[in-house]
N, C-alpha and C. Protein backbone atom coordinates (compact mmCIF):
# COMPACT_ATOMS: atom_id res chain seq x y z
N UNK A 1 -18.72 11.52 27.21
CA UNK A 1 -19.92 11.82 26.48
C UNK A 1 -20.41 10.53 25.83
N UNK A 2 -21.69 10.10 26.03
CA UNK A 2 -22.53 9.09 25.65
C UNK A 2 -22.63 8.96 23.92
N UNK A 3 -22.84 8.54 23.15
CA UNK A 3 -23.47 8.53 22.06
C UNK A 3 -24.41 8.84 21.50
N UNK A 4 -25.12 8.58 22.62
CA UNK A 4 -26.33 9.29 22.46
C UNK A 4 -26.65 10.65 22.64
N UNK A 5 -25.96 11.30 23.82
CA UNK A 5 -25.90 12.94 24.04
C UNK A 5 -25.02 12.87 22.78
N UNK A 6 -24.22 12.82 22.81
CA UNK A 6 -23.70 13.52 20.99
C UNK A 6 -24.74 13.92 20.13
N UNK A 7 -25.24 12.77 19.69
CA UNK A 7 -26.26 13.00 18.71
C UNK A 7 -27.14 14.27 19.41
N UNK A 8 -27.93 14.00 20.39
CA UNK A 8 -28.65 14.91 20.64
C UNK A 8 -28.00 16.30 20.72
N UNK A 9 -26.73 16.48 21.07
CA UNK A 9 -26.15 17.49 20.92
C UNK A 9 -26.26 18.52 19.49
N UNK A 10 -25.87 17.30 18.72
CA UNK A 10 -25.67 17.66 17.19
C UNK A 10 -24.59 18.00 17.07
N UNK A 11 -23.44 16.78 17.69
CA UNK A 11 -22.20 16.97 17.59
C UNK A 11 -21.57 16.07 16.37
N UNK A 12 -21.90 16.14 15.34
CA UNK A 12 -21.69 15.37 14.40
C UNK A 12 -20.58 14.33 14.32
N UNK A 13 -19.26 15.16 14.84
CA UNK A 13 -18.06 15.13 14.14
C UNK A 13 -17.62 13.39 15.80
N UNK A 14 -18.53 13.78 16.93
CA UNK A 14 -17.85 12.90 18.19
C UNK A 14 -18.94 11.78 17.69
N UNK A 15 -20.05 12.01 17.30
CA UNK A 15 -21.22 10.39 17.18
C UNK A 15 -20.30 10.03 15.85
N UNK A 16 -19.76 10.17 15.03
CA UNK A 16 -19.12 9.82 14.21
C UNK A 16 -17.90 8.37 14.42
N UNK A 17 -17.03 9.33 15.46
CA UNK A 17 -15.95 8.57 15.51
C UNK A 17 -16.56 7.45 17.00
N UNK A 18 -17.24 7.44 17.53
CA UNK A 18 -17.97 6.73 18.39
C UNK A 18 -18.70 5.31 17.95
N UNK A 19 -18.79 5.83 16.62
CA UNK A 19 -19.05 4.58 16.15
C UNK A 19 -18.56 3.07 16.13
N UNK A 20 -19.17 1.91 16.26
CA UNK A 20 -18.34 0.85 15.82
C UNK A 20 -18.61 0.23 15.05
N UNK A 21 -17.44 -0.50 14.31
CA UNK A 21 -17.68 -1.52 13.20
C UNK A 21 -16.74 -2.64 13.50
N UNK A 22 -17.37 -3.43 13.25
CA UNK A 22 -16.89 -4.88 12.83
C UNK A 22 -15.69 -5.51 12.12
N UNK A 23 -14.25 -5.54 13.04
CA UNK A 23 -13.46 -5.78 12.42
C UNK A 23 -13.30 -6.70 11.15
N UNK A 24 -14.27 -7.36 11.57
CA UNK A 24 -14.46 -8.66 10.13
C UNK A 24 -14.45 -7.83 8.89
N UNK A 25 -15.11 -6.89 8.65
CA UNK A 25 -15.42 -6.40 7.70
C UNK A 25 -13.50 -6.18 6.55
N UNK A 26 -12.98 -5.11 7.73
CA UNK A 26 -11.63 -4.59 7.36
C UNK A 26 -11.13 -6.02 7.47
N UNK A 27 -11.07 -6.90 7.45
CA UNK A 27 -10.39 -8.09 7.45
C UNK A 27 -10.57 -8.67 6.15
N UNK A 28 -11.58 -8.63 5.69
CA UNK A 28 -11.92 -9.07 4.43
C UNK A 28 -11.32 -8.10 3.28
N UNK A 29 -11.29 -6.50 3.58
CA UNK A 29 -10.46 -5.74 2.42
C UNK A 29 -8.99 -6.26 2.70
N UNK A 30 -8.99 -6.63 3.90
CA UNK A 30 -7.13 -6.58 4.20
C UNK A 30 -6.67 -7.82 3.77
N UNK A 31 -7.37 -9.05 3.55
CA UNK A 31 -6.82 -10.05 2.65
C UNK A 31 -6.96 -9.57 1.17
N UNK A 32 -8.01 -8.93 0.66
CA UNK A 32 -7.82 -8.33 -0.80
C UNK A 32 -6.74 -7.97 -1.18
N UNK A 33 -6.41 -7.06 -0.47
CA UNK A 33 -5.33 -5.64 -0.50
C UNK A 33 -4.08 -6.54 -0.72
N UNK A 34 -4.07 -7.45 0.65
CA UNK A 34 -3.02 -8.36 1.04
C UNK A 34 -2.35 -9.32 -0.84
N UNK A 35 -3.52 -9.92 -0.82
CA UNK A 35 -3.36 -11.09 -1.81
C UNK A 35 -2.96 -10.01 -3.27
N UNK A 36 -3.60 -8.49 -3.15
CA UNK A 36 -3.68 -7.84 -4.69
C UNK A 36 -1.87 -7.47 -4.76
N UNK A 37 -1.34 -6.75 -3.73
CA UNK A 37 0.21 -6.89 -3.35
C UNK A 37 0.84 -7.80 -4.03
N UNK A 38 0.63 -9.26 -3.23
CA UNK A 38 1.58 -10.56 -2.92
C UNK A 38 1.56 -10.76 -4.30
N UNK A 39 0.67 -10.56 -5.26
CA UNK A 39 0.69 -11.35 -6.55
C UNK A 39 1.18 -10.91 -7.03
N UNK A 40 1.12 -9.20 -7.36
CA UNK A 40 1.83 -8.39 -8.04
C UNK A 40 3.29 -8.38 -7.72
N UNK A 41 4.07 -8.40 -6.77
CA UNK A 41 5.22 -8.93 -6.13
C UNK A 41 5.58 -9.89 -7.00
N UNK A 42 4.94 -10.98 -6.65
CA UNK A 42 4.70 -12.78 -6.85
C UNK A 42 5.76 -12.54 -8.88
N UNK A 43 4.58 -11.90 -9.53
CA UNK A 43 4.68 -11.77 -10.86
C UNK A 43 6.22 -10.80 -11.30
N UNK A 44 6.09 -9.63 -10.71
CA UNK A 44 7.58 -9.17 -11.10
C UNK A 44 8.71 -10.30 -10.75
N UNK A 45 8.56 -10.92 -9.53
CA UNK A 45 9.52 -11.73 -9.04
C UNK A 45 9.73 -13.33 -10.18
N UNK A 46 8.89 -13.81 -10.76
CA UNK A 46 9.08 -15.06 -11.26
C UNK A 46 8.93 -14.36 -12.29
N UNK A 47 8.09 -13.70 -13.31
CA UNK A 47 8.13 -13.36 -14.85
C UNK A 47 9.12 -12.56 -15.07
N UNK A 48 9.60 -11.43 -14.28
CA UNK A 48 10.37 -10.26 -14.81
C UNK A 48 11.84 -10.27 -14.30
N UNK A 49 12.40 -11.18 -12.84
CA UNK A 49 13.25 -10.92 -12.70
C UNK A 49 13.49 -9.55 -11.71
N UNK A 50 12.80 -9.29 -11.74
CA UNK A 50 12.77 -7.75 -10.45
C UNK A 50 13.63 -8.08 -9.37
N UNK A 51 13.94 -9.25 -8.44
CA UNK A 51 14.89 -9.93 -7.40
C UNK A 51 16.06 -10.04 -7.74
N UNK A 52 16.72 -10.46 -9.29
CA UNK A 52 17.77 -10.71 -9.68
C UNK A 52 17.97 -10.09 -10.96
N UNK A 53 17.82 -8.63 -11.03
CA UNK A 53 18.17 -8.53 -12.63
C UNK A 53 19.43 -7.96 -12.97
N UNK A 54 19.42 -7.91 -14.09
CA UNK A 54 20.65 -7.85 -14.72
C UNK A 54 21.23 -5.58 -14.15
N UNK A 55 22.40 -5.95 -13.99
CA UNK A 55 22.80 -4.30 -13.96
C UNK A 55 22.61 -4.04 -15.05
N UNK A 56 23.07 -4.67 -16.29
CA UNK A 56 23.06 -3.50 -17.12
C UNK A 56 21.73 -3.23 -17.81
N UNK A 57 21.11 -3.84 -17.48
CA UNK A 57 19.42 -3.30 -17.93
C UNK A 57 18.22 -4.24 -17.03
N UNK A 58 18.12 -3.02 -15.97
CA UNK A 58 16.81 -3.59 -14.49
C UNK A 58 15.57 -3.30 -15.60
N UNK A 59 14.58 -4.67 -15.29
CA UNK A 59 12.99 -4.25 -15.54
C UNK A 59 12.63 -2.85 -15.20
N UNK A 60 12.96 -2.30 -13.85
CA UNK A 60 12.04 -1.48 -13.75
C UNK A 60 12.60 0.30 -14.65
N UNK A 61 13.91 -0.11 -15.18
CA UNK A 61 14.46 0.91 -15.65
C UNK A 61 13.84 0.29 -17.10
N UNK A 62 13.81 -0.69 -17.47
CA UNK A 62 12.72 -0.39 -19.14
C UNK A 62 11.72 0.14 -19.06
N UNK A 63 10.98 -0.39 -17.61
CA UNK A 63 9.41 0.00 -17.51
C UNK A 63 9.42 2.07 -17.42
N UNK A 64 9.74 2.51 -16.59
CA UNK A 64 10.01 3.78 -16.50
C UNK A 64 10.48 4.75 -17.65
N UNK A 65 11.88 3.92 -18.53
CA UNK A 65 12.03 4.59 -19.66
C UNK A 65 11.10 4.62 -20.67
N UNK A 66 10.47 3.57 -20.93
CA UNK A 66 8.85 3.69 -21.62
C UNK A 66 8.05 4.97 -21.31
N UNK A 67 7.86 4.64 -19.50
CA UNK A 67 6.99 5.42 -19.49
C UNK A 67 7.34 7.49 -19.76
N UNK A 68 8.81 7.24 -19.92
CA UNK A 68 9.64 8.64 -19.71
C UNK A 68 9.21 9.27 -21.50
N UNK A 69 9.53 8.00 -21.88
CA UNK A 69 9.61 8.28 -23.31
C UNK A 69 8.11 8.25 -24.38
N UNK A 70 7.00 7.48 -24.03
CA UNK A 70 6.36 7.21 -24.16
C UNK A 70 4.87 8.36 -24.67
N UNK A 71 3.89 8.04 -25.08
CA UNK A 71 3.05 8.70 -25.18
C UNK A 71 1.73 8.45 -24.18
N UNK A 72 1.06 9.23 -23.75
CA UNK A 72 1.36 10.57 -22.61
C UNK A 72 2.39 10.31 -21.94
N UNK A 73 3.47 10.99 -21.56
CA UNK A 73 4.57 11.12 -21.11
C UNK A 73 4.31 10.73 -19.88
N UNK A 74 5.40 10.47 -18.58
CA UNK A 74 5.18 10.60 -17.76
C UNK A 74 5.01 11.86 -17.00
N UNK A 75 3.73 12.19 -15.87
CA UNK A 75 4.08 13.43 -15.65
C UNK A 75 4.88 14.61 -15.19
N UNK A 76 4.82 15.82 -15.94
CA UNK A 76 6.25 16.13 -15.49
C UNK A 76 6.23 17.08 -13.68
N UNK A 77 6.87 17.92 -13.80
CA UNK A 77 7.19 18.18 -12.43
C UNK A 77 8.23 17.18 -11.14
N UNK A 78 7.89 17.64 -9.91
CA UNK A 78 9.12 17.05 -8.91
C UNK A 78 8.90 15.65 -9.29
N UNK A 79 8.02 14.77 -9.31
CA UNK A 79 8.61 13.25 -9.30
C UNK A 79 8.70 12.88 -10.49
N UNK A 80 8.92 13.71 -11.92
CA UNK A 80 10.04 12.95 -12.82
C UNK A 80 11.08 13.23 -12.62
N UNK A 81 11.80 14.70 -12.33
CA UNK A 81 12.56 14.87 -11.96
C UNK A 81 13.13 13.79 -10.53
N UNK A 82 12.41 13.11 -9.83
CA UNK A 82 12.96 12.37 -8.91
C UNK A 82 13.15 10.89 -9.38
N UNK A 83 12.35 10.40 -10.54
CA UNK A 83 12.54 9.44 -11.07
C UNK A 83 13.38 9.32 -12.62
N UNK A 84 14.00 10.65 -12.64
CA UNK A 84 15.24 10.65 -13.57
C UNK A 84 16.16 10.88 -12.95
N UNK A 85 16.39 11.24 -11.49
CA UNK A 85 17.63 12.19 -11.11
C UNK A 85 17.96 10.61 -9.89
N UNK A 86 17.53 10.18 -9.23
CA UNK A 86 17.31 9.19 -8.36
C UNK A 86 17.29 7.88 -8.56
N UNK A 87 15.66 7.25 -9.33
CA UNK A 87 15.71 6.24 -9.32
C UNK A 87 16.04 5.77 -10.53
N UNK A 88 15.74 6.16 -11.90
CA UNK A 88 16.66 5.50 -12.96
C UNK A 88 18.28 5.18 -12.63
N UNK A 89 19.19 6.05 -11.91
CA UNK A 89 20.40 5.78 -11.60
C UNK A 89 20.59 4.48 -10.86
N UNK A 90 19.69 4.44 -10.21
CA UNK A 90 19.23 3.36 -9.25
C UNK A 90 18.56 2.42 -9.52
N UNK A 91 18.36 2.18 -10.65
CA UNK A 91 17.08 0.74 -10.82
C UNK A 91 17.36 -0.46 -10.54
N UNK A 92 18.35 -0.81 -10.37
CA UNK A 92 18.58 -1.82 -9.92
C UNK A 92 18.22 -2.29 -8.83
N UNK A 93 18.60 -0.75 -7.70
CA UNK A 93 18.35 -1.12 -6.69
C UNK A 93 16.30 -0.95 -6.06
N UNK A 94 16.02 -0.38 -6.89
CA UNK A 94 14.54 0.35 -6.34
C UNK A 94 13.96 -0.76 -6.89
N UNK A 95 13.98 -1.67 -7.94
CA UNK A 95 13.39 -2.46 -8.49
C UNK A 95 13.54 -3.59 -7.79
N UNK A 96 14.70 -4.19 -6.63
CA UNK A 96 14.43 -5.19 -5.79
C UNK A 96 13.02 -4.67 -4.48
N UNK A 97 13.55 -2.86 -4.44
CA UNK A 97 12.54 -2.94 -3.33
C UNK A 97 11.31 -2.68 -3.61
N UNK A 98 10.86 -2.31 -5.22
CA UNK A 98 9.52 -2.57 -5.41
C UNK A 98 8.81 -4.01 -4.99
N UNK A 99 9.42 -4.82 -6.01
CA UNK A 99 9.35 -6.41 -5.67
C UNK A 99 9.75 -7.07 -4.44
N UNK A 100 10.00 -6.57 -3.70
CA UNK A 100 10.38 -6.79 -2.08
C UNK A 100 8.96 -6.68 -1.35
N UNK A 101 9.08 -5.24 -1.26
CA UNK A 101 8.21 -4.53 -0.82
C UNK A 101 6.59 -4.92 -1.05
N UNK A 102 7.02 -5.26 -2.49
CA UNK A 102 5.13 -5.82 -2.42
C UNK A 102 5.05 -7.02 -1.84
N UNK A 103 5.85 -8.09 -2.10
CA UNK A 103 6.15 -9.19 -1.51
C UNK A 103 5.75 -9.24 -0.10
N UNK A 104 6.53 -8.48 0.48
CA UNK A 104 6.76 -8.37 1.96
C UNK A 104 5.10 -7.91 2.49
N UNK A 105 4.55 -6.79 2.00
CA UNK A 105 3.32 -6.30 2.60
C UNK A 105 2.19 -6.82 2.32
N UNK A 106 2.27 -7.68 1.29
CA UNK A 106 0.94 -8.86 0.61
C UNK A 106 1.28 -9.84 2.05
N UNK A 107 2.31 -10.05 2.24
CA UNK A 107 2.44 -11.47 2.60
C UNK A 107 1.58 -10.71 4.32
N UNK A 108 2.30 -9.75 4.60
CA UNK A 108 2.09 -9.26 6.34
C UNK A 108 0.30 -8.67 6.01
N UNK A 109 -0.34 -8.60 5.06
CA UNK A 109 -1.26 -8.20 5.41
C UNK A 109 -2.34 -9.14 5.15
N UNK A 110 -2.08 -10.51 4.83
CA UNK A 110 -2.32 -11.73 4.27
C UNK A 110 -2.69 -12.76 5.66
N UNK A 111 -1.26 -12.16 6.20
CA UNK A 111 -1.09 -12.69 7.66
C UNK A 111 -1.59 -12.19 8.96
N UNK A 112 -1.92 -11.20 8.45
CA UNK A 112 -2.41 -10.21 9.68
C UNK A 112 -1.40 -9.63 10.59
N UNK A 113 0.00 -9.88 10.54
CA UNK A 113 0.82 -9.46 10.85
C UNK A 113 1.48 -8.36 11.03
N UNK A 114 1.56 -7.60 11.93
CA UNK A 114 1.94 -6.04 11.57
C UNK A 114 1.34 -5.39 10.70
N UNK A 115 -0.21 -5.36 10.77
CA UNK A 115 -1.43 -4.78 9.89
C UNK A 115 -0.76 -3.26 9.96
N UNK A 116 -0.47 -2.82 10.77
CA UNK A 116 0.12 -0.93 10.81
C UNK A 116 0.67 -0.77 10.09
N UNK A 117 1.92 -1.40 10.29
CA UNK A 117 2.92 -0.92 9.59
C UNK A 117 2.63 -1.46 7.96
N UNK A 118 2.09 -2.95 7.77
CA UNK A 118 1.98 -3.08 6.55
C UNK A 118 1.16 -2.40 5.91
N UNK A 119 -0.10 -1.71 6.33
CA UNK A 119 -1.37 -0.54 5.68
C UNK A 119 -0.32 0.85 5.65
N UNK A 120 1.24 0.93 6.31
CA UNK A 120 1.87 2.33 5.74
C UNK A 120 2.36 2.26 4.50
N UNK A 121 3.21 0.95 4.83
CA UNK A 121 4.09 0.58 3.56
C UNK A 121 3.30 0.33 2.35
N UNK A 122 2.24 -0.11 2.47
CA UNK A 122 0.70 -0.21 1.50
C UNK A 122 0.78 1.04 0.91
N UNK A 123 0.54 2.05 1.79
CA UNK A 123 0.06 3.23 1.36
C UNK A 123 0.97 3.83 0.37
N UNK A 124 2.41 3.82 0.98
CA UNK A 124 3.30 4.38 0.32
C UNK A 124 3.94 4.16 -0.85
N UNK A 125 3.58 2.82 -0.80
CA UNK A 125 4.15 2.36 -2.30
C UNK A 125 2.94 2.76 -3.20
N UNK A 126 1.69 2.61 -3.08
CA UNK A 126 0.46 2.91 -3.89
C UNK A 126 0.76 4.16 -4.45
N UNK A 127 1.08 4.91 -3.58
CA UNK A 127 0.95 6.56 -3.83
C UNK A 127 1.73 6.82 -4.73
N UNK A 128 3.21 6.20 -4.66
CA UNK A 128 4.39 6.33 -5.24
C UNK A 128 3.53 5.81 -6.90
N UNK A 129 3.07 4.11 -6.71
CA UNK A 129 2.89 3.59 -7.95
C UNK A 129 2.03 4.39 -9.07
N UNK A 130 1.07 5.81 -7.74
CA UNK A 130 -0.04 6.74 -8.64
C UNK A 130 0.85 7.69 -8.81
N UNK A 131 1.74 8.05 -8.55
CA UNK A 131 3.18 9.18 -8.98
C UNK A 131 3.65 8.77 -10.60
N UNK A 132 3.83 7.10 -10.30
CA UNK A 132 4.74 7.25 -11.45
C UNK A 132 3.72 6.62 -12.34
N UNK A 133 2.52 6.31 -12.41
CA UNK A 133 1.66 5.82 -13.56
C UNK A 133 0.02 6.47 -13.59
N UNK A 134 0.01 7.57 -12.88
CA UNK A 134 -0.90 8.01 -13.20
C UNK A 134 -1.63 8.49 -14.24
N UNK A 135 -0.62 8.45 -15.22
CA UNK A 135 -0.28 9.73 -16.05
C UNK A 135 -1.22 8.30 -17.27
N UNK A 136 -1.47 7.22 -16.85
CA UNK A 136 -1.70 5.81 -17.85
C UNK A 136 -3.34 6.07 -18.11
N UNK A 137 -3.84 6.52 -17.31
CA UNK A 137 -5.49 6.60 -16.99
C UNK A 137 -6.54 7.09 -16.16
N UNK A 138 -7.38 7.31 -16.14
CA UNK A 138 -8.10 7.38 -14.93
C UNK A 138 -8.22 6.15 -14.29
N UNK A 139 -8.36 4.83 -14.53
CA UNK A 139 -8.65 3.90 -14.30
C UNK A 139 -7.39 3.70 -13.58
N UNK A 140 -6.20 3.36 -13.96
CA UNK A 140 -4.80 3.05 -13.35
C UNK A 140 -4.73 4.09 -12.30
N UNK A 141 -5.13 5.34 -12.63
CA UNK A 141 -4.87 6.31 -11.15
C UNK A 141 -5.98 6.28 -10.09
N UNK A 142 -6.89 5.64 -10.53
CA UNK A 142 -8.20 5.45 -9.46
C UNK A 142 -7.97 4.22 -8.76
N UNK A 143 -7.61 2.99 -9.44
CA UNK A 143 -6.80 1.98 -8.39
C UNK A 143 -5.94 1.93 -7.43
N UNK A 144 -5.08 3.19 -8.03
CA UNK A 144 -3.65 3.26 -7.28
C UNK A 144 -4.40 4.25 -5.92
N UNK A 145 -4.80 5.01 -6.35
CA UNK A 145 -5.57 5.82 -5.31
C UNK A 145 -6.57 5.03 -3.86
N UNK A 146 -7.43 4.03 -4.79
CA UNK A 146 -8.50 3.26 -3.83
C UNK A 146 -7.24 2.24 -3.21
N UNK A 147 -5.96 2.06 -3.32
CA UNK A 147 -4.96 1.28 -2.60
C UNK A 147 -4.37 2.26 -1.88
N UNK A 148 -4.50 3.43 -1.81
CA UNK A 148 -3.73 4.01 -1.01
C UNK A 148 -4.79 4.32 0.21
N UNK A 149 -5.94 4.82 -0.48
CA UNK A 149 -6.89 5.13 0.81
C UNK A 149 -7.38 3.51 1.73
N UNK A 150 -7.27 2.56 0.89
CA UNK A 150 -7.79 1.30 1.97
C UNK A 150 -6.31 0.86 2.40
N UNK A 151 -5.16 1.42 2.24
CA UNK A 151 -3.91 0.74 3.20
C UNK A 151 -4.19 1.84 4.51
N UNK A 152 -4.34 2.82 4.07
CA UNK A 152 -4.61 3.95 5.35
C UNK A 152 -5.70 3.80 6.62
N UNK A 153 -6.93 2.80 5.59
CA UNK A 153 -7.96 2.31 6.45
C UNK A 153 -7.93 1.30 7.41
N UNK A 154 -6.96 0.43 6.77
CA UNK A 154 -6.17 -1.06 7.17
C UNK A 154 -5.32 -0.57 7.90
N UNK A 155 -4.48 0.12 8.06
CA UNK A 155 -3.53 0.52 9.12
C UNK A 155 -4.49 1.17 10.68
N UNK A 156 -5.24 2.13 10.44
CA UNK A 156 -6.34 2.99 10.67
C UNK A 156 -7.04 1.79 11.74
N UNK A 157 -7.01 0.87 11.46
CA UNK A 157 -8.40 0.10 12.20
C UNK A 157 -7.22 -1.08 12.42
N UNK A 158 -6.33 -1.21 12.76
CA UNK A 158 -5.76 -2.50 13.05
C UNK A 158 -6.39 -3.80 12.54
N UNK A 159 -6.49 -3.75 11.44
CA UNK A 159 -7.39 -4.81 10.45
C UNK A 159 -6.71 -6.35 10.79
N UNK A 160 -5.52 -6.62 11.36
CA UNK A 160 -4.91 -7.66 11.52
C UNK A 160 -5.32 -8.67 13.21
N UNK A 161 -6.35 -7.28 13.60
CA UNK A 161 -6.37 -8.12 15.33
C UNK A 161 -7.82 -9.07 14.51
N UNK A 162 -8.47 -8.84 13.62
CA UNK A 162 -9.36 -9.97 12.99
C UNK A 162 -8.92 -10.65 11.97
N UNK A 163 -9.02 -12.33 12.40
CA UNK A 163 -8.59 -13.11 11.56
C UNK A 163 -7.24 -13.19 11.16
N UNK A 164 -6.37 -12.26 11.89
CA UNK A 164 -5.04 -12.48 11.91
C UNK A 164 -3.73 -12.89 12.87
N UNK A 165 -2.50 -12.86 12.98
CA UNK A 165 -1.82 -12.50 14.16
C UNK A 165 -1.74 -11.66 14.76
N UNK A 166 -2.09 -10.69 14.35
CA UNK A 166 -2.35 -9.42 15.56
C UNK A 166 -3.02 -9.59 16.66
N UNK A 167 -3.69 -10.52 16.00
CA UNK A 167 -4.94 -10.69 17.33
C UNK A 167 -3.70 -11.54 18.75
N UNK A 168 -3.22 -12.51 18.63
CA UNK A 168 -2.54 -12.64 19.24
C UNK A 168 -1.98 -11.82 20.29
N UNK A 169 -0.98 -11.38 19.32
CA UNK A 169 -0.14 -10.38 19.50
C UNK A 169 -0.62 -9.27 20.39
N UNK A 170 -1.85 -8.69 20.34
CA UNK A 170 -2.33 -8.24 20.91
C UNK A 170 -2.33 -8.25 22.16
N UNK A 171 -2.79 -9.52 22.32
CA UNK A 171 -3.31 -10.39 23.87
C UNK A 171 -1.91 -10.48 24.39
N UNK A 172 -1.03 -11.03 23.67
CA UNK A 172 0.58 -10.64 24.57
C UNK A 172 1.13 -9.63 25.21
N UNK A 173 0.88 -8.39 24.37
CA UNK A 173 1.62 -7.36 24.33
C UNK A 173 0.86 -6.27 23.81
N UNK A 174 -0.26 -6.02 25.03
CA UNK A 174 -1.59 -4.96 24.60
C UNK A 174 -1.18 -3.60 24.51
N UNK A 175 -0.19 -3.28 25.19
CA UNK A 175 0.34 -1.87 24.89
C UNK A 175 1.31 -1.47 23.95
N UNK A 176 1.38 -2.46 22.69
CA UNK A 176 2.10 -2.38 21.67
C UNK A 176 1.44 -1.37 20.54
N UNK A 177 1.50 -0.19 19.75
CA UNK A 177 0.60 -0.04 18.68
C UNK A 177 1.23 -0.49 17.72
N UNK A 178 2.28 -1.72 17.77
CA UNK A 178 2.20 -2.02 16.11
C UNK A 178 1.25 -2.75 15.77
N UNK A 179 0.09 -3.45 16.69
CA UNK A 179 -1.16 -4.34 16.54
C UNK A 179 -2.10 -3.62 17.59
């Protein structure tokens, strides 16, 4: 089906996805996204210690007990219960892979590198970060949110075959979908 019979059809939903756009475009959110990650990473890692902290008291177990204890609370239901029963026991360890993790997906989406997988891992940590701090604002939960829907978009559109290594990668190994 043409694009044009769609439309004339009044098939809304096929002239839709028929569309094209300009990878440049998603290339330009995907260094945003990329660089908004890497820094945040960047900063737990050199100011806070998030890579090497101490067992007996991880950053991200102060940050959380604040927010546990704190006014507006964190919210309640399954993920405090998962972030009292789970990851406080664990901060040590969840707090390298926060700071890992952002590290790692700033840098791959920076690079254009495994744009897929880095727009999942994007997504997932965002979602997680609007789990456990939503509860801070509209503003803090509308960021965390507009990072989860543009890692989905960035994954979504292989944002890395522009201006990145994917593009490469591509041309090597075209029947790959991690690019």
């Amino acid at each position: 089906m043409s694009k044009q019979s769609a439309e004339e059809n009044g098939d809304l939903f096929s002239s839709f996805w028929m569309q094209k756009t300009h990878l440049g475009y998603f290339a330009l959110l995907r260094l945003f996204i990329g660089y908004s990650f890497f820094i945040a990473g960047w900063g737990k890692y050199s100011q806070h210690g998030y890579l090497n902290p101490s067992p007996a008291s991880p950053p991200l177990a102060n940050v959380l007990n604040h927010w546990l204890t704190g006014t507006p609370s964190m919210p309640a239901g399954w993920y405090r219960q998962f972030i009292e029963i789970v990851v406080l026991p664990n901060a040590h360890l969840f707090g390298i892979l926060v700071c890992a993790g952002e590290l790692v997906v700033g840098a791959m989406l920076l690079l254009g590198l495994g744009t897929r997988l880095a727009g999942l891992l994007g997504a997932f940590m965002a979602a997680n970060f609007f789990l456990a701090s939503g509860h801070m604002g509209p503003s803090n939960a509308l960021v965390n949110q507009a990072f989860v829907l543009t890692s989905l978009l960035l994954m979504l559109a292989a944002a890395g075959r522009a201006w990145g290594v994917d593009w490469f990668l591509r041309r090597a190994r075209p029947a790959a979908l991690l690019w």
